[in-house]
Protein backbone atom coordinates (compact mmCIF):
# COMPACT_ATOMS: atom_id res chain seq x y z
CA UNK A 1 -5.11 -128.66 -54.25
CA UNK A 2 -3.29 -125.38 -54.21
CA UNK A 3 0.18 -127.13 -54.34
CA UNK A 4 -1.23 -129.49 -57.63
CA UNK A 5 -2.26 -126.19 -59.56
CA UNK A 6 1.17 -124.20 -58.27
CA UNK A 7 2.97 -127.42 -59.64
CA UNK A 8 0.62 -127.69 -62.90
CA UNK A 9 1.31 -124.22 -63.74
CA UNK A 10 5.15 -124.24 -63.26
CA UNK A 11 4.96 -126.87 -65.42
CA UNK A 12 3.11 -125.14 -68.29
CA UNK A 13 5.83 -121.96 -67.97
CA UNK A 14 8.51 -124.16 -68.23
CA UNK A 15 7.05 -125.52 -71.72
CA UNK A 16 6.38 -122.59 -72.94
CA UNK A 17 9.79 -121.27 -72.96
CA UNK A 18 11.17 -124.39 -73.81
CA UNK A 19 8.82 -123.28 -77.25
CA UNK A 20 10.93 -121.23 -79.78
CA UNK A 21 9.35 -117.29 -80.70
CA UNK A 22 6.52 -117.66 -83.16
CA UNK A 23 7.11 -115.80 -86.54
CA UNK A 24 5.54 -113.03 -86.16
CA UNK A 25 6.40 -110.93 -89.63
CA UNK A 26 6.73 -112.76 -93.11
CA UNK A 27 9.92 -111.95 -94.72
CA UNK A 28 10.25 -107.91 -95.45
CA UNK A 29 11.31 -106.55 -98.55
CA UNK A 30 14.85 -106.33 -97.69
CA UNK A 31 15.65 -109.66 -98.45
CA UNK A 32 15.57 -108.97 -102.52
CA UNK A 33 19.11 -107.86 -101.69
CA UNK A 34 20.43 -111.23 -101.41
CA UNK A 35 22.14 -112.46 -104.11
CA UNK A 36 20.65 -114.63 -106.72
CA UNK A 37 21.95 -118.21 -106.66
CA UNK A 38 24.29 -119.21 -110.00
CA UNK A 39 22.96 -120.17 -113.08
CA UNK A 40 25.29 -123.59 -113.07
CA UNK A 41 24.82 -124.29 -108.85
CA UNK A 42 24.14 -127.94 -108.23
CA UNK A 43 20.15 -127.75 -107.17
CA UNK A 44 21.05 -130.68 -104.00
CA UNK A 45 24.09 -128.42 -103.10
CA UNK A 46 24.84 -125.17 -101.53
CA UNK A 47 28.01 -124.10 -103.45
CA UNK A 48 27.62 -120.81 -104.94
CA UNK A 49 24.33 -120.33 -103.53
CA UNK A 50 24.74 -119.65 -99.49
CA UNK A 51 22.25 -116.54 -98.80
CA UNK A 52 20.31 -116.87 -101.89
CA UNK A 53 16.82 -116.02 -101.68
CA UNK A 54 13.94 -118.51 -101.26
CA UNK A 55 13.23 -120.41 -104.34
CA UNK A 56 10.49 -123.05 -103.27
CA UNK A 57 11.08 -124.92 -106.74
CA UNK A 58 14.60 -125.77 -105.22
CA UNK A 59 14.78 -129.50 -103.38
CA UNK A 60 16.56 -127.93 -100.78
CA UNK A 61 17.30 -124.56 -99.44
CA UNK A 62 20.69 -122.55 -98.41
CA UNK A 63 18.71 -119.12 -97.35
CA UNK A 64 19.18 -117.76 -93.93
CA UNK A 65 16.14 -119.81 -92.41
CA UNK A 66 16.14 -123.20 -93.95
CA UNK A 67 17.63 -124.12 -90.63
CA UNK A 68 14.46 -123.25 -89.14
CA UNK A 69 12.03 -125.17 -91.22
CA UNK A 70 14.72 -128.03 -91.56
CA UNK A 71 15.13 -127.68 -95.47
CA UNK A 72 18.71 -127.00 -95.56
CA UNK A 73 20.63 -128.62 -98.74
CA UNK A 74 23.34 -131.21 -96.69
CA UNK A 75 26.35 -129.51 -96.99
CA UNK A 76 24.61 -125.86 -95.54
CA UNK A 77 26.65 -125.74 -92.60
CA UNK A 78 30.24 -126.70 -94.02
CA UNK A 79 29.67 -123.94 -96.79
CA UNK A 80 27.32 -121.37 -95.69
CA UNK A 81 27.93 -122.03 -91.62
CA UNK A 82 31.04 -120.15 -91.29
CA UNK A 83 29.83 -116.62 -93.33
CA UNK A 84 31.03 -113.52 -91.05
CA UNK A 85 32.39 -113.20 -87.98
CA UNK A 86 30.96 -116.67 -86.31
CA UNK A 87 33.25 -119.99 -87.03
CA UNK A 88 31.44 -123.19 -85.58
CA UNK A 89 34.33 -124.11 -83.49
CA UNK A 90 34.69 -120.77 -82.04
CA UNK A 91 30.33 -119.90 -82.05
CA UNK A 92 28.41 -117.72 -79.54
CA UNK A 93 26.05 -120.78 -78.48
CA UNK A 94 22.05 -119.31 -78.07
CA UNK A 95 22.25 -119.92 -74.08
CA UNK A 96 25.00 -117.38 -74.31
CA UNK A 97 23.06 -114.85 -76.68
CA UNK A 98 19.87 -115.28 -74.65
CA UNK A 99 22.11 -114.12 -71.23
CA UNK A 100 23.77 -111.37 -72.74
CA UNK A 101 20.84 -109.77 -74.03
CA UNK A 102 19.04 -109.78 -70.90
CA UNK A 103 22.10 -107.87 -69.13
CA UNK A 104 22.10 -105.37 -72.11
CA UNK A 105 18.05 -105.14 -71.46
CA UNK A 106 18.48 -104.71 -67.72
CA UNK A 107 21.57 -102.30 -68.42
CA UNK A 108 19.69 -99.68 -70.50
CA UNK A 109 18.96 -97.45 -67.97
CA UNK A 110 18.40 -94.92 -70.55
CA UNK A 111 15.13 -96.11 -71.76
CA UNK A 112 12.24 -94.28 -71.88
CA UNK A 113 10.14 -94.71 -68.73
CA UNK A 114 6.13 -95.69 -68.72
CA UNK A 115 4.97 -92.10 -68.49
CA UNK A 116 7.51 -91.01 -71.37
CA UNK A 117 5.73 -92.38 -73.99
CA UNK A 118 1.91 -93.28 -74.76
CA UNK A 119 1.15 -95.03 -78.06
CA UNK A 120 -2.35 -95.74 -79.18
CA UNK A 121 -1.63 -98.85 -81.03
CA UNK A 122 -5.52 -98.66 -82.81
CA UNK A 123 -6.49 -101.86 -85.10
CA UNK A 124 -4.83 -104.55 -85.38
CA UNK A 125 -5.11 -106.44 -88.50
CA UNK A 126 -4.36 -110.03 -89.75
CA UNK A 127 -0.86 -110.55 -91.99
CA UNK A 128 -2.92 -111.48 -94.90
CA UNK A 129 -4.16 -108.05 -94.65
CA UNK A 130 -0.66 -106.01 -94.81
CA UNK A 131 -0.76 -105.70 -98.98
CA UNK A 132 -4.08 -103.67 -98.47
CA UNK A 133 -2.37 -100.01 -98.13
CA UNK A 134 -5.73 -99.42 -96.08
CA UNK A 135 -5.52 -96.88 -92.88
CA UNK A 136 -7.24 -98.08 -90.29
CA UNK A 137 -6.21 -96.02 -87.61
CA UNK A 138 -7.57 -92.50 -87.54
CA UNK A 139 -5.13 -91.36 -85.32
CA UNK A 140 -0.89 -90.81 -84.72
CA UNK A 141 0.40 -93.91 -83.39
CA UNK A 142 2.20 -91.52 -80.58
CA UNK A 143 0.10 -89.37 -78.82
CA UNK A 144 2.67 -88.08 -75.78
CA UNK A 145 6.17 -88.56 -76.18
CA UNK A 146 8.66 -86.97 -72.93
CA UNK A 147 11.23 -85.02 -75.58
CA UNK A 148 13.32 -84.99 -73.01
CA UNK A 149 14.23 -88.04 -73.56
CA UNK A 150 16.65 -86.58 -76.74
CA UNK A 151 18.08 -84.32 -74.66
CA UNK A 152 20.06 -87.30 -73.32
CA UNK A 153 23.67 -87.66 -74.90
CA UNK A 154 23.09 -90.80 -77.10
CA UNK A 155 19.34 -89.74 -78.19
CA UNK A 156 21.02 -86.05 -79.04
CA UNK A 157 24.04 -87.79 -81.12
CA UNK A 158 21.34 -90.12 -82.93
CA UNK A 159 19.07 -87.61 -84.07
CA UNK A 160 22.02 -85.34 -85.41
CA UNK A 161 22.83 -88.25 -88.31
CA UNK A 162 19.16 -88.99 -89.16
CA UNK A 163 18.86 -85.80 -91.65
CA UNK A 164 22.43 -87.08 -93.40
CA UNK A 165 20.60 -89.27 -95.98
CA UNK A 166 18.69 -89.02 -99.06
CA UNK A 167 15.81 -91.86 -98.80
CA UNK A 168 15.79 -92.80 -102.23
CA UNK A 169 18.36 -95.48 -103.16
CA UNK A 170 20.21 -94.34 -106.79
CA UNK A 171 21.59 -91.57 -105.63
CA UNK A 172 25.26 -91.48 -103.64
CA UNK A 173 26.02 -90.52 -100.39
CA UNK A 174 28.26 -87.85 -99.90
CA UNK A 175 29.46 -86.97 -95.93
CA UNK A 176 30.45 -83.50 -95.33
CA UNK A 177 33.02 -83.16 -92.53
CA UNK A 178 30.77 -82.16 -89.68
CA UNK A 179 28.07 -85.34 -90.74
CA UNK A 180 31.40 -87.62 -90.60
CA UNK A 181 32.17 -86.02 -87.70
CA UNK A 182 28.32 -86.84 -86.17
CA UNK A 183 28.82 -90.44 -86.87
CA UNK A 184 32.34 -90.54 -84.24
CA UNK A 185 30.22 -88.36 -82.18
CA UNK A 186 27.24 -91.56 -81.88
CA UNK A 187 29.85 -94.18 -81.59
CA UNK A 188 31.64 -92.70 -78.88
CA UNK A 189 28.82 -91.62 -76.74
CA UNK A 190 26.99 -94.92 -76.92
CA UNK A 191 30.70 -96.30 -75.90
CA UNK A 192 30.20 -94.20 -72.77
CA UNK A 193 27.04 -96.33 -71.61
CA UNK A 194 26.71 -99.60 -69.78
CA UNK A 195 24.57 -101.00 -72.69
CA UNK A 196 27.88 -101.26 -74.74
CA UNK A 197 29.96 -101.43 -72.47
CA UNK A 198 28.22 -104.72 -71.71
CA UNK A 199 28.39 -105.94 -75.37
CA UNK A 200 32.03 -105.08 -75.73
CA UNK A 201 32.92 -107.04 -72.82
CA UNK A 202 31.00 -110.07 -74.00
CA UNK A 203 32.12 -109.81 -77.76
CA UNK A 204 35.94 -109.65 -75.96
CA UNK A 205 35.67 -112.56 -73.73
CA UNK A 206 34.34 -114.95 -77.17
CA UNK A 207 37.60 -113.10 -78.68
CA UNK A 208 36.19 -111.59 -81.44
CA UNK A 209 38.13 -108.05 -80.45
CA UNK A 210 40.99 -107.50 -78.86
CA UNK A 211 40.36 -103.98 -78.05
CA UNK A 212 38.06 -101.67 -77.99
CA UNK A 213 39.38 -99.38 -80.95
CA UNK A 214 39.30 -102.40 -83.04
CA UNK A 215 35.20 -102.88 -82.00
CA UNK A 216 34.82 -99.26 -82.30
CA UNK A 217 36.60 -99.37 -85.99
CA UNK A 218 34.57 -102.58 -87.12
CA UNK A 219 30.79 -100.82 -85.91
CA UNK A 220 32.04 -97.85 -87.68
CA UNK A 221 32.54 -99.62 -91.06
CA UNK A 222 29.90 -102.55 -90.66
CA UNK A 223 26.90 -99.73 -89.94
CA UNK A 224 28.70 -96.25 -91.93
CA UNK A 225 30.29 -97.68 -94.66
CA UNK A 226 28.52 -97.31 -97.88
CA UNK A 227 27.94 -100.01 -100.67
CA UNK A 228 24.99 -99.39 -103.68
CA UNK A 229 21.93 -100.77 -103.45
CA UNK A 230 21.10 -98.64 -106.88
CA UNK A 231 22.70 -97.37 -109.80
CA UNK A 232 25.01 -95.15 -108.01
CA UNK A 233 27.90 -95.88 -105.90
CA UNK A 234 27.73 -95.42 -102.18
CA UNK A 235 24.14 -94.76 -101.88
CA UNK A 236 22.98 -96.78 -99.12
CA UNK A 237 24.43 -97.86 -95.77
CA UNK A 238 23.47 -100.20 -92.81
CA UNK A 239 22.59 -97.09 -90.85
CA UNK A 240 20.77 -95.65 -93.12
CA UNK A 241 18.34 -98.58 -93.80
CA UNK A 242 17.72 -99.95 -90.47
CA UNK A 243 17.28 -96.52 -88.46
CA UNK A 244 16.63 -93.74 -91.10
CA UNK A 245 14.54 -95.85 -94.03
CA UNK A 246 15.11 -95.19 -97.52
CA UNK A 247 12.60 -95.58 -100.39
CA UNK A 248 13.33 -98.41 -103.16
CA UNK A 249 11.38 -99.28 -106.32
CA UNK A 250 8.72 -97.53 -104.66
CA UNK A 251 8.44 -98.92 -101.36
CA UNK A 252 9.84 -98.21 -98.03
CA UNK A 253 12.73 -100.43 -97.22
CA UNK A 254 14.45 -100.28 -93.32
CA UNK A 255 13.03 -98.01 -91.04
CA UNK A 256 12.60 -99.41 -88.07
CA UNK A 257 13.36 -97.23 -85.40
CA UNK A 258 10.70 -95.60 -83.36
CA UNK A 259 12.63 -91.86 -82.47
CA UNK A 260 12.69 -91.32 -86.63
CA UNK A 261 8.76 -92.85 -86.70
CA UNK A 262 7.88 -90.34 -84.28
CA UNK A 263 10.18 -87.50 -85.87
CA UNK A 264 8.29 -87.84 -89.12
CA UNK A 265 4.47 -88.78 -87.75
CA UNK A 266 5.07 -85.27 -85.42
CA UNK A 267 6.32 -83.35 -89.29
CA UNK A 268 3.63 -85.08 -90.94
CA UNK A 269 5.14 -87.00 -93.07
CA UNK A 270 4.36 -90.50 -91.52
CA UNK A 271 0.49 -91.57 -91.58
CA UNK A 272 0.26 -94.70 -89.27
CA UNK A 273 -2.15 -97.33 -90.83
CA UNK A 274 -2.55 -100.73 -88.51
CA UNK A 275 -0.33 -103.09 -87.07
CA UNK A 276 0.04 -106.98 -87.00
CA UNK A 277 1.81 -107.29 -83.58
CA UNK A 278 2.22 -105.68 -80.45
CA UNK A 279 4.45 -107.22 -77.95
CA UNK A 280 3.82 -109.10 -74.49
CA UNK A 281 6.20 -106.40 -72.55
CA UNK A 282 4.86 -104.15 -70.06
CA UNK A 283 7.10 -101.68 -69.98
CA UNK A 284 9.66 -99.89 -72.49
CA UNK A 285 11.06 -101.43 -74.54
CA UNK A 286 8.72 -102.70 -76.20
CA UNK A 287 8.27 -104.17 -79.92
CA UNK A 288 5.56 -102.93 -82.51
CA UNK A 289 5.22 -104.33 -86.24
CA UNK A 290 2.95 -101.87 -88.20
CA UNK A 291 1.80 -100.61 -91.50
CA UNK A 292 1.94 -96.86 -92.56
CA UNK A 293 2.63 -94.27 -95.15
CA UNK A 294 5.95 -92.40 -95.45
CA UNK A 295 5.20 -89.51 -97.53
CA UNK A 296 3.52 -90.62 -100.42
CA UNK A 297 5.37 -94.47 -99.53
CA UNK A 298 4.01 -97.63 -98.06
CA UNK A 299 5.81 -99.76 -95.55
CA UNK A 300 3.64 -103.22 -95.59
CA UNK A 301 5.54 -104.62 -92.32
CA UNK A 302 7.81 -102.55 -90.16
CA UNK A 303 9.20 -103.85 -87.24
CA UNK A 304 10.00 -101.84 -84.82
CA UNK A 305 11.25 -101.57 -81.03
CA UNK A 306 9.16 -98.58 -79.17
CA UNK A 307 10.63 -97.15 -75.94
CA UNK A 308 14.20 -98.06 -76.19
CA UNK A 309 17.46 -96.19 -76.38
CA UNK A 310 19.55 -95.87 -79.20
CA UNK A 311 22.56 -97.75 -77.27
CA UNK A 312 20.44 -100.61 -77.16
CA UNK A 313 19.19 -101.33 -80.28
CA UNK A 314 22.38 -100.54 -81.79
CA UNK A 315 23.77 -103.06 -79.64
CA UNK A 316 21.15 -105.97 -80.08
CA UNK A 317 21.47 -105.42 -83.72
CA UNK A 318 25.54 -105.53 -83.68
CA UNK A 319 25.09 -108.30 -81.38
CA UNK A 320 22.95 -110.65 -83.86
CA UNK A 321 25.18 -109.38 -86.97
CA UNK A 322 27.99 -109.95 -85.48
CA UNK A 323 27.14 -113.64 -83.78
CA UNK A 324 24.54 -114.90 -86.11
CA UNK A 325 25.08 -112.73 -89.64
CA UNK A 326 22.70 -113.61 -92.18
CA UNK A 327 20.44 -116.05 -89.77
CA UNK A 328 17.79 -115.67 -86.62
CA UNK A 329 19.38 -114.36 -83.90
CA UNK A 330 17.59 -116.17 -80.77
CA UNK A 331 17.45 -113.34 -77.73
CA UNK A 332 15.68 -112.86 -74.29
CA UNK A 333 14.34 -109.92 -73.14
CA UNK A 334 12.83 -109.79 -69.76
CA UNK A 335 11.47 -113.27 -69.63
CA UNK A 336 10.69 -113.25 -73.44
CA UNK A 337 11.70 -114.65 -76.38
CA UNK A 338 12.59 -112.29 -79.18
CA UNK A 339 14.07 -112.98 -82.61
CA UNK A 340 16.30 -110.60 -84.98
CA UNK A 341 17.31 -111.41 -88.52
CA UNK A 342 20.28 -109.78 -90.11
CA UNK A 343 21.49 -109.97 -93.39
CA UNK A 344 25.06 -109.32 -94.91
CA UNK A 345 25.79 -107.07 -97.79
CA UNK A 346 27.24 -109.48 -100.20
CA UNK A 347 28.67 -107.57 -103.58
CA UNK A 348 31.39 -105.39 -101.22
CA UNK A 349 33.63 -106.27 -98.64
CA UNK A 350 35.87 -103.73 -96.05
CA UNK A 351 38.82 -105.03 -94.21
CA UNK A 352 40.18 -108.33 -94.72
CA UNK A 353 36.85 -109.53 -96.66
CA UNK A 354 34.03 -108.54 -93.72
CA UNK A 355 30.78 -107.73 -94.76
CA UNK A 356 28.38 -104.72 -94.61
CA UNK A 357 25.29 -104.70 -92.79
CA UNK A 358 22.35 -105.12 -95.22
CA UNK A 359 19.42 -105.20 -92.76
CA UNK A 360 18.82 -105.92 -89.54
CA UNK A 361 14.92 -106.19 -87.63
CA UNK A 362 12.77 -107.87 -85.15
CA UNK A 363 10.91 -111.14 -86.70
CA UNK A 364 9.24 -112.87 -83.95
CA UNK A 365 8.29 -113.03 -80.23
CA UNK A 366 5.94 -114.36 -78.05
CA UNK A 367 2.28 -114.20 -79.57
């Protein structure tokens, strides 16, 4: 009897991953940066129209996850299928993302431990619920936090560029010496760890670097270089709206990194409100999607790993941008199932026509 129910269940975990992540966040507000299909694009075609956003009075769809609900116009992949860095006869397959990603999990030793960190997570509310700009939770999302932890060379050189920015989109960027100087600082201590030293070696052997000045060069201009997302020029980078936030049309945009959530909760200028999701892993990292209030600002759905270093969600991120850019990214993390969509920054270009990170975040896991 034992050996049937042994043999039953082994069965049932092998179906289960066999299952693709759940969707576990609608679409966030990021996505209003992709471009607007032509006025004269063929409604049965994708020419002139590969990243658009979701228009559900089109027959068929060329946005980053028609793939996934199978509503892809016909000639998707031949025009929209080889966008950034990925060509399909040269593509980083998902068995190949899914193994990488658990050796950059198991190589980021620098993670914060169980006792470094205790969240109180507090009500959990349903996604029809996010548009409410209700708190529910009485109390900070992080009640201990080990700040020793930033002490550590690539929390230290992470923290130094999160004051570099102003939030609010409109008004340009401009890098003093020493804050260009921070950002070589970051890239070449998270160089130093085994967390990109993995990813470099992968991103080598699927030749998409010959070096690793050239990989250091590209991450320096996909995630630093600025582009406008307002009226001014050079007002927003990838950086800057995936780790530090910024504040657009009145609404928090990015922001999904839990050392700057913490930062600003512990200044009080981050009021936690609920969250939609907490994630199946028992240990750090983990994944949190959550509402809250960034001075005077509300994020409906931030997603957001908790626990982790700053090596390693740099490198998950780069890693999805740079294999799947403008799509799901399809990753494994201890066992689990874990999706990331990126999107490309489409009105500039650096290099020999590459694209700027526009956004980058965790959409789905394991329910």
């Amino acid at each position: 009897m034992k050996a049937c129910v042994a043999l039953i269940v082994a069965v049932l975990c092998s179906l289960a991953w066999a299952v693709e992540p759940e969707p576990f966040l609608e679409l966030e507000e990021e996505t209003e940066e992709a471009p607007v299909s032509h006025l004269y694009s063929a409604p049965s075609s994708c020419r002139d129209r590969c990243q658009e956003a979701f228009d559900r009075h089109q027959p068929c769809h060329c946005d980053a996850r028609c793939p996934e609900f199978g509503n892809c116009c016909k000639d998707f992949e031949s025009l929209c299928g080889h966008e950034g860095f990925s060509y399909s006869s040269d593509a980083i397959t998902k068995e190949e993302l899914q193994s990488i990603s658990e050796k950059i999990y198991r190589a980021d030793t620098n993670k914060a431990q169980k006792e470094d960190i205790i969240i109180n997570s507090q009500n959990r509310i349903s996604p029809s619920e996010t548009r409410d700009q209700v708190d529910r939770c009485p109390e900070p999302l992080f009640t201990y936090v080990n700040e020793k932890l930033f002490s550590k060379p690539t929390y230290a050189a992470f923290i130094n560029l999160l004051n570099n920015y102003q939030r609010a989109t409109g008004h340009g960027e401009h890098f003093s010496a020493q804050q260009l100087a921070e950002q070589d600082a970051f890239l070449r201590e998270v160089m130093k760890t085994a967390v990109m030293k993995e990813l470099y070696g992968f991103l080598r052997h699927q030749n998409r670097y010959s070096s690793e000045q050239e990989f250091v060069s590209d991450l320096k201009n996909m995630w630093f270089g600025l582009y406008s997302r307002g009226n001014e020029e050079g007002d927003s980078s990838g950086f800057e709206h995936v780790f530090s936030g910024e504040v657009k049309k009145g609404k928090v945009t990015g922001f999904h990194n839990w050392i700057r959530f913490y930062m600003q909760e512990k200044e009080g200028l981050v009021d936690y409100y609920s969250h939609i999701y907490d994630g199946p892993w028992d240990s750090y990292p983990d994944v949190l999607a959550m509402q809250f209030n960034w001075d005077g600002y509300y994020k409906e759905v931030g997603s957001a790993f908790i626990g982790s270093s700053p090596e390693f969600e740099f490198a998950l991120y780069s890693l999805c941008f740079i294999a799947r850019p403008g799509k799901v990214c399809q990753l494994s993390l201890g066992g689990y199932p874990l999706a990331i969509q990126t999107y490309t920054w489409d009105k500039s270009t650096y290099g020999n026509g590459k694209k700027y990170i526009a956004t980058a975040y965790v959409v789905s896991s394991t329910q």
